[in-house]
Protein backbone atom coordinates (compact mmCIF):
# COMPACT_ATOMS: atom_id res chain seq x y z
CA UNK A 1 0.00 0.00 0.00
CA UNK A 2 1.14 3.72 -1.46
CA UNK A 3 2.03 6.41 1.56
CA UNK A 4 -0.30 8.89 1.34
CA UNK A 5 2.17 11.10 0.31
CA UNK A 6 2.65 9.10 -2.39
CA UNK A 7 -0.80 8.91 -3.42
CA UNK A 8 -1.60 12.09 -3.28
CA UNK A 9 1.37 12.52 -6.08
CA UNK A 10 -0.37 10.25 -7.90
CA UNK A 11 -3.27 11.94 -7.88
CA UNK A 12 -1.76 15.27 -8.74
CA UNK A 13 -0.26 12.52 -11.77
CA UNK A 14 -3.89 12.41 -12.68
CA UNK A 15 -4.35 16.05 -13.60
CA UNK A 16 -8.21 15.41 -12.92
CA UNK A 17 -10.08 17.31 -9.72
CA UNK A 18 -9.67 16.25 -6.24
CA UNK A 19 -9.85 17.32 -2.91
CA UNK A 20 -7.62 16.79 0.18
CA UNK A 21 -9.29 16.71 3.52
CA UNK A 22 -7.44 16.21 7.07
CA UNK A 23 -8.61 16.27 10.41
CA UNK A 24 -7.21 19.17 12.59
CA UNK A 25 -8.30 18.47 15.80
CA UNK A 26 -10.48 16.44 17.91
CA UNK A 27 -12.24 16.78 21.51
CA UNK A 28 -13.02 13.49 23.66
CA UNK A 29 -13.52 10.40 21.40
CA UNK A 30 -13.65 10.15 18.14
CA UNK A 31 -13.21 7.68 14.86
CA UNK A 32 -9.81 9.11 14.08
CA UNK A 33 -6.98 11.50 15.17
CA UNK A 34 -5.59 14.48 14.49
CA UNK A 35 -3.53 14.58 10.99
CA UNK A 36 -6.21 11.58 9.25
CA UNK A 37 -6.53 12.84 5.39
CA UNK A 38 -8.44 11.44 2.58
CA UNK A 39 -8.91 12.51 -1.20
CA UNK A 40 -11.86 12.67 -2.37
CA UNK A 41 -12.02 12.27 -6.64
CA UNK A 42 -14.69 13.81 -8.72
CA UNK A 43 -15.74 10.22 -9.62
CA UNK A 44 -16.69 8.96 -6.41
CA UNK A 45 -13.35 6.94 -5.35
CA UNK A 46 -11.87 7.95 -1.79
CA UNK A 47 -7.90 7.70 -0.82
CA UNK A 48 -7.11 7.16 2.60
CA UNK A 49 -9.78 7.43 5.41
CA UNK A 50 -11.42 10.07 8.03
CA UNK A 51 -12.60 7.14 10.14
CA UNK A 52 -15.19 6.21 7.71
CA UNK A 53 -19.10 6.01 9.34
CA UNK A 54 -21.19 9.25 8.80
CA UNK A 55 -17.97 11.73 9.66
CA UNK A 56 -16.87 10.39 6.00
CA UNK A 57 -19.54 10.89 4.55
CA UNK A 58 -20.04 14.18 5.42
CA UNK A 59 -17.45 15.60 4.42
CA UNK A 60 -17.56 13.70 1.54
CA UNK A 61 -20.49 14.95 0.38
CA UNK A 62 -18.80 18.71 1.75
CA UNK A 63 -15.96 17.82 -0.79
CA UNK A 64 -18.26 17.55 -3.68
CA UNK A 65 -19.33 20.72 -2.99
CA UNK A 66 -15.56 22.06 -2.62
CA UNK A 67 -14.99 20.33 -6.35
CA UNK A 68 -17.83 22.70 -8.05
CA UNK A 69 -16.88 26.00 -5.95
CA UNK A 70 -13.13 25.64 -6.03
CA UNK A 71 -13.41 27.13 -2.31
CA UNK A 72 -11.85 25.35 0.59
CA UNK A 73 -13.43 25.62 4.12
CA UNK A 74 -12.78 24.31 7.61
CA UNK A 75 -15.45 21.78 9.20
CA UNK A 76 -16.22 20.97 12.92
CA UNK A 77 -18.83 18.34 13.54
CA UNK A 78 -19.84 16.99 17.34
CA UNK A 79 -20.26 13.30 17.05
CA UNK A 80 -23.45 12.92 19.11
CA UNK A 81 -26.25 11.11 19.20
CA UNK A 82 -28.53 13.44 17.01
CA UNK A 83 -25.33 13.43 14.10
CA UNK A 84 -24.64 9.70 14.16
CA UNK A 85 -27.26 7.28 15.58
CA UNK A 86 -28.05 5.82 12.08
CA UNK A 87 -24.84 5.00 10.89
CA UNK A 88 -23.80 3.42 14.62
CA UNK A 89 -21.55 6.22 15.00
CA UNK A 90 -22.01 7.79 18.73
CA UNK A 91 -18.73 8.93 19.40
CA UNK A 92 -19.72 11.55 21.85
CA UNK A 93 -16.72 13.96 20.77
CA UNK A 94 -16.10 16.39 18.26
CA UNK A 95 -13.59 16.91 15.20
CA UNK A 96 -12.59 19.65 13.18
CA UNK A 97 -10.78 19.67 9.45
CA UNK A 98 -9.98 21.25 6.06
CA UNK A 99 -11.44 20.68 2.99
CA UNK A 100 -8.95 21.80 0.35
CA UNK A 101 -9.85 21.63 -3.14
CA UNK A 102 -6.91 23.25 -4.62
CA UNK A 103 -4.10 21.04 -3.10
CA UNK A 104 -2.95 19.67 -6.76
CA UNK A 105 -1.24 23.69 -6.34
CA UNK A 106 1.32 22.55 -4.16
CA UNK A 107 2.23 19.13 -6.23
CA UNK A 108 6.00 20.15 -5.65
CA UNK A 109 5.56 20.04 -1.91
CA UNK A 110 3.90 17.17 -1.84
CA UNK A 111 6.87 15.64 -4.38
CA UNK A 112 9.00 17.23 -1.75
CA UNK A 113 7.53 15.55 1.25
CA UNK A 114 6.88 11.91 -0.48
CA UNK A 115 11.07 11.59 -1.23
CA UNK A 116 12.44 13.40 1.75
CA UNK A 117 15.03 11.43 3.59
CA UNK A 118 14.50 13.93 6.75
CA UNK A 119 11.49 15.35 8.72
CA UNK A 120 10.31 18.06 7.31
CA UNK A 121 7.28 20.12 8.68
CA UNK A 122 4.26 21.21 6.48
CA UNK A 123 1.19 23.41 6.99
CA UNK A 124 -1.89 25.14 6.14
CA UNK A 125 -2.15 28.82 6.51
CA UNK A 126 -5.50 30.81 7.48
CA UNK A 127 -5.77 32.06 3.93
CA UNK A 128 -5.56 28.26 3.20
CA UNK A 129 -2.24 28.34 1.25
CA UNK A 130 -0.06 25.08 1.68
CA UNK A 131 3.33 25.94 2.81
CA UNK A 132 6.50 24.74 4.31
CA UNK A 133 6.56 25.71 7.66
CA UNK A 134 10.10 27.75 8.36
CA UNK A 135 12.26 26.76 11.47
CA UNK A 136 10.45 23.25 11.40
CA UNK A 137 12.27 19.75 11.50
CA UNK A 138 14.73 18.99 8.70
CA UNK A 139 14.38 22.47 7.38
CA UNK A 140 13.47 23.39 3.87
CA UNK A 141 12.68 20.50 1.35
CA UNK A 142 15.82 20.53 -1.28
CA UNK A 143 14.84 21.06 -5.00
CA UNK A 144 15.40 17.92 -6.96
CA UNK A 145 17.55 18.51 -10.02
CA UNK A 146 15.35 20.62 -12.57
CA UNK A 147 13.06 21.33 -10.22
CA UNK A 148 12.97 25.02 -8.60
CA UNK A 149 13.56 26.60 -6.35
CA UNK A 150 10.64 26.93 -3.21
CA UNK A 151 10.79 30.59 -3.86
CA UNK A 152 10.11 30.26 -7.66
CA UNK A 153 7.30 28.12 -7.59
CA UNK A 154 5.52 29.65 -4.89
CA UNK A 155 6.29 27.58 -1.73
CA UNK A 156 7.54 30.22 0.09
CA UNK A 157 8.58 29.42 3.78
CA UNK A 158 6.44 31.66 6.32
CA UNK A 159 8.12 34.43 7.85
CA UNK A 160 6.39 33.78 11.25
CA UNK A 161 5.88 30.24 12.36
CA UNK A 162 3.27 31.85 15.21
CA UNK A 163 0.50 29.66 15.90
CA UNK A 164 -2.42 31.75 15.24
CA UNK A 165 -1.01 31.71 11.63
CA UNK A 166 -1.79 28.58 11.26
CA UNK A 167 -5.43 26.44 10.66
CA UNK A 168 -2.77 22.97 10.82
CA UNK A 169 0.90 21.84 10.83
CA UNK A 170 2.59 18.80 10.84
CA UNK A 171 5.93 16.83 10.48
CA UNK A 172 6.17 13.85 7.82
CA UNK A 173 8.70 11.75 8.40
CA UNK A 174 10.95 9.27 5.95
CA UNK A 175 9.22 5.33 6.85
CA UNK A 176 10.95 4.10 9.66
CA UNK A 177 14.10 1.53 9.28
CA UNK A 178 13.22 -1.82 9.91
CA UNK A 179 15.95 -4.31 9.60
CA UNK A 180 15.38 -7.63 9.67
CA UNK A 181 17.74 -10.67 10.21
CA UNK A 182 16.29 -13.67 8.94
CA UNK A 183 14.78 -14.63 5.79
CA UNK A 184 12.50 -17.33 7.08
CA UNK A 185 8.91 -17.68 7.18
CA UNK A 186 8.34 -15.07 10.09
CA UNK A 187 10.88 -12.19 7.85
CA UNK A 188 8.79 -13.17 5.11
CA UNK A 189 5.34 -12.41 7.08
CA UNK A 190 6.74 -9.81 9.06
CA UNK A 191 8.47 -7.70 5.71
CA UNK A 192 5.06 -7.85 3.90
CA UNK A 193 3.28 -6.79 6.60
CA UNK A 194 5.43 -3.75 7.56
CA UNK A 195 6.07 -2.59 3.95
CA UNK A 196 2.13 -1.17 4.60
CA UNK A 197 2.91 0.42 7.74
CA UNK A 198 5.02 2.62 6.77
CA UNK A 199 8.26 0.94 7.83
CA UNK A 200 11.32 0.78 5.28
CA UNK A 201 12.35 -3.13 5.63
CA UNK A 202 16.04 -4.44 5.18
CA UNK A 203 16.58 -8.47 5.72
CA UNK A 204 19.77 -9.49 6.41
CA UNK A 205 21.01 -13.30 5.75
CA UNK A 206 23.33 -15.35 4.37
CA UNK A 207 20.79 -17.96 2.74
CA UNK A 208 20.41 -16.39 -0.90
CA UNK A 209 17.94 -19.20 -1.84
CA UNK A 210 15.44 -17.12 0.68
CA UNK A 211 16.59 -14.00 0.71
CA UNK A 212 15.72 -12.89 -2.62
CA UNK A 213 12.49 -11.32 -4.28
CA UNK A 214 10.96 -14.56 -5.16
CA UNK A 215 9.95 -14.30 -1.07
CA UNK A 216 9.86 -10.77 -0.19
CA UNK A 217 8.27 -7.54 -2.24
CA UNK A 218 9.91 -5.89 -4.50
CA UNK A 219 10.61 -2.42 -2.14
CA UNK A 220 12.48 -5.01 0.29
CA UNK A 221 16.05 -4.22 0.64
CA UNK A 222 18.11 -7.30 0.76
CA UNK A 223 21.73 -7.92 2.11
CA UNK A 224 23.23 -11.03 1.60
CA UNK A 225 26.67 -12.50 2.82
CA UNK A 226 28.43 -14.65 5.25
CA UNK A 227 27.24 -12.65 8.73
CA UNK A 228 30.44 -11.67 9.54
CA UNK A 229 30.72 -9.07 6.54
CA UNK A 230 26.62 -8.33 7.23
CA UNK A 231 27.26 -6.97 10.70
CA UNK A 232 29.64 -4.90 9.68
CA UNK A 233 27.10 -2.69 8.03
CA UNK A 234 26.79 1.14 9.95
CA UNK A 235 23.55 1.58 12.27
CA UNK A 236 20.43 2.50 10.46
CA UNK A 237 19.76 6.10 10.17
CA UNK A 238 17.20 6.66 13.46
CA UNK A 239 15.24 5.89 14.21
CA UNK A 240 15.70 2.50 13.40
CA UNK A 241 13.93 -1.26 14.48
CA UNK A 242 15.91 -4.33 14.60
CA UNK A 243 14.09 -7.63 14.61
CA UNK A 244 16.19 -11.12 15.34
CA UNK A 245 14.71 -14.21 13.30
CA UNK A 246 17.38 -15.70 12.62
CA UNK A 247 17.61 -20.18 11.69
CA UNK A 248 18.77 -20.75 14.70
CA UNK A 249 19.93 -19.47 18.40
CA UNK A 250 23.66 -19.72 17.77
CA UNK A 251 23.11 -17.39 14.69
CA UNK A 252 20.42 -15.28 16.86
CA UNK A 253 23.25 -14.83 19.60
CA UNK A 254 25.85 -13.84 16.74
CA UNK A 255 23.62 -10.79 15.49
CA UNK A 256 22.63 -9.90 18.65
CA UNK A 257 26.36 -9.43 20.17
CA UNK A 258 26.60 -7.04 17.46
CA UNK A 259 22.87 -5.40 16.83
CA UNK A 260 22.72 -4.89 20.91
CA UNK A 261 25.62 -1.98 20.69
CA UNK A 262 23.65 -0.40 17.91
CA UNK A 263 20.84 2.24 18.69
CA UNK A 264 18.00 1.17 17.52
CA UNK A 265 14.58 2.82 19.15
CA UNK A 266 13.25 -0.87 19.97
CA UNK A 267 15.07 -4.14 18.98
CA UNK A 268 12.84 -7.49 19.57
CA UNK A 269 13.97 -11.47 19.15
CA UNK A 270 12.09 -14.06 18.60
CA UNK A 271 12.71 -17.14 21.35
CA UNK A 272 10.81 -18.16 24.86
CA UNK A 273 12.20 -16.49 28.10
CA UNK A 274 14.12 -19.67 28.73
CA UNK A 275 16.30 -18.71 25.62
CA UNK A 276 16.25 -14.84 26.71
CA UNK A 277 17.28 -16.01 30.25
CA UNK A 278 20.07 -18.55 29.18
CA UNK A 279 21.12 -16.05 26.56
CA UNK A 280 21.54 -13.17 29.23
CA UNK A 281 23.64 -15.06 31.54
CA UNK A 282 26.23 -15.68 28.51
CA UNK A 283 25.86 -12.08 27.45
CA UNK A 284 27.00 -10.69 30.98
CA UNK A 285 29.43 -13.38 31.86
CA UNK A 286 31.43 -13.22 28.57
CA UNK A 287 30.89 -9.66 28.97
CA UNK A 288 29.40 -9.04 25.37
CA UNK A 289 26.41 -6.53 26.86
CA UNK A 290 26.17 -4.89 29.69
CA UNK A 291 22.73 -5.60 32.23
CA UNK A 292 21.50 -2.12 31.01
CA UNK A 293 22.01 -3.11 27.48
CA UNK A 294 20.11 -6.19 27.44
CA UNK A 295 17.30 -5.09 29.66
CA UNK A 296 16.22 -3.08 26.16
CA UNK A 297 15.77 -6.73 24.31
CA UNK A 298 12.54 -7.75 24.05
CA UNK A 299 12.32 -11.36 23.85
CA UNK A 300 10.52 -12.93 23.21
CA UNK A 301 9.13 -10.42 20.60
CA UNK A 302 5.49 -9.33 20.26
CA UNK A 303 2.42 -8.58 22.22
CA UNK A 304 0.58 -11.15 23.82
CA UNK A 305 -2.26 -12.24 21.58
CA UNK A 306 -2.13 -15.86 21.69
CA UNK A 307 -0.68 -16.05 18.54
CA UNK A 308 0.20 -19.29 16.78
CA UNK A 309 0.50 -19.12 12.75
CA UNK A 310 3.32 -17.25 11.31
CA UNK A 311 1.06 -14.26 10.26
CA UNK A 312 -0.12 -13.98 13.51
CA UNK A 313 2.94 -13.88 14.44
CA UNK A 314 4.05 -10.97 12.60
CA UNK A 315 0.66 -8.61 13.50
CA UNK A 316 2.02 -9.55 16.98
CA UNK A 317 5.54 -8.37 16.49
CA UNK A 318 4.66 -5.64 14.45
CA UNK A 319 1.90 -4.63 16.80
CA UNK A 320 4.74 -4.00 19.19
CA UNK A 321 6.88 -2.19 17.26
CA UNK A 322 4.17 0.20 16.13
CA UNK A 323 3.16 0.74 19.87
CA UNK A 324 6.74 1.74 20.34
CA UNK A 325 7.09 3.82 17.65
CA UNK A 326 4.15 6.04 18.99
CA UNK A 327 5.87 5.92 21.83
CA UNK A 328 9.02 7.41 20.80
CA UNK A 329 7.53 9.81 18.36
CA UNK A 330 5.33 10.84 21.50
CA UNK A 331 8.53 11.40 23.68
CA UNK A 332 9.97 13.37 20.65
CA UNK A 333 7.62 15.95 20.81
């Protein structure tokens, strides 16, 4: 599945109408947070989701409007009883958004923001203009050769990043580094899965008859070697996730003696706690890691769901490592 960066390029690819609508803020509960976005097309089809239910098709039917008029607006709707009893939708909070028929306009920001290999920070202006947002993380998007400059097409950086400027900002970051070693059944599962939650997925083995494409999607970066040339590779550019899946403990304990040094945000292997517990005492006696060091392994990987087949496996493991993600983007901000 495209990033929705990516498909709103593609739309902009299209050169037929859309609109762009996000959620700006929310109060109590609600179907979906603060920064959701869909396009809505002139021919019915929908990219990406407000939380679907009766808020969708609200402002669905708000963005057909928007298509005709050309004029965007803001939208606040309080999900009560009265708004969303037919459709099951009794949220008892409220949300607020933009509905932005003109966002093809900025299709180099949008470029900009689908390729950057930094955070960079985006926004919406009260007059509705979509602009970079000066000062904010990574700094300005760099022009791809031929393209120009922000000044020259009319992305122009604000000169005052106050808040009341503003009707939304936010930060869009490159997919998060997920490397992988193992090629197995789980690394297969597991790389599939995460390649459509936004993670960027390296696997790491020395078995090329299952580390190749025939196994994992094409977008999978693949590293094969003997593992004594694979470790050597430099840390992934943060933050990055390690995951340990390895054929075997003995070639588990050789990646983790090296991956354990490394700084990932969260690294996770798979094994019981007998393993993890066994595995510790060698680690500290042979003084490979230190008791701090280890104590940030998670192993055996995953949330507890009870799971048994390999792809529930992987929603288990990955389940954890997108909890911890929003946990360190959360402790970021």
């Amino acid at each position: 599945m495209p990033r929705f960066y990516d498909q709103l390029v593609a739309a902009v690819g299209e050169k037929g109408p859309f609109v762009l609508a996000l959620i700006s803020g929310t109060k109590g509960s609600s179907p979906q947070r603060v920064g959701a976005k869909a396009l809505f097309f002139a021919d019915g089809r929908i990219a990406g989701t407000l939380g679907g239910g009766c808020l969708e098709a609200e402002v669905h039917a708000r963005a057909k409007k928007a298509l005709q008029t050309g004029r965007p607006s803001t939208f606040e709707m309080v999900l009560d009883h009265d708004f969303g009893w037919d459709d099951g939708l009794i949220c008892g909070g409220s949300v607020s958004g933009l509905i932005l028929p003109r966002a093809a306009e900025a299709a180099e920001l949008w470029r900009g923001l689908a390729t950057a290999a930094a955070p960079v920070r985006w926004g919406v202006k009260k007059d509705f203009s979509i602009v970079l947002v000066e000062g904010g993380a990574g700094g300005p998007l760099p022009a791809a050769a031929g393209q120009k400059s922000d000044a020259a097409r009319g992305v122009t950086p604000p000169a005052n990043a106050s808040t009341s400027e503003w009707l939304y900002q936010e930060t869009v970051a490159p997919p998060t580094e997920l490397w992988i070693a193992g090629s197995g059944h789980v690394a297969q599962a597991v790389a599939a899965f995460a390649l459509n939650l936004d993670f960027a997925v390296t696997v790491f083995d020395d078995r090329p008859e299952l580390a190749n494409h025939r196994f994992f999607p094409p977008e999978t970066q693949l590293r094969v070697g003997g593992w004594h040339e694979l470790l050597k590779q430099p840390p992934p550019k943060a933050p990055g996730f390690g995951l340990i899946v390895t054929r075997g403990h003995q070639h588990d304990a050789l990646v983790l003696s090296e991956w354990i040094h490394l700084p990932f945000v969260f690294l996770g292997m798979i094994g019981s706690r007998r393993k993890a517990r066994i595995m510790r005492e060698q680690f500290l006696k042979q003084n490979v890691a230190t008791a701090e060091q280890w104590d940030k392994l998670a192993c055996p990987v995953g949330l507890d769901i009870r799971a048994k087949s390999t792809p529930e496996i992987a929603v288990s493991i990955l389940a954890q490592f997108i909890q911890k993600r929003a946990e360190f983007a959360g402790a970021k901000r």
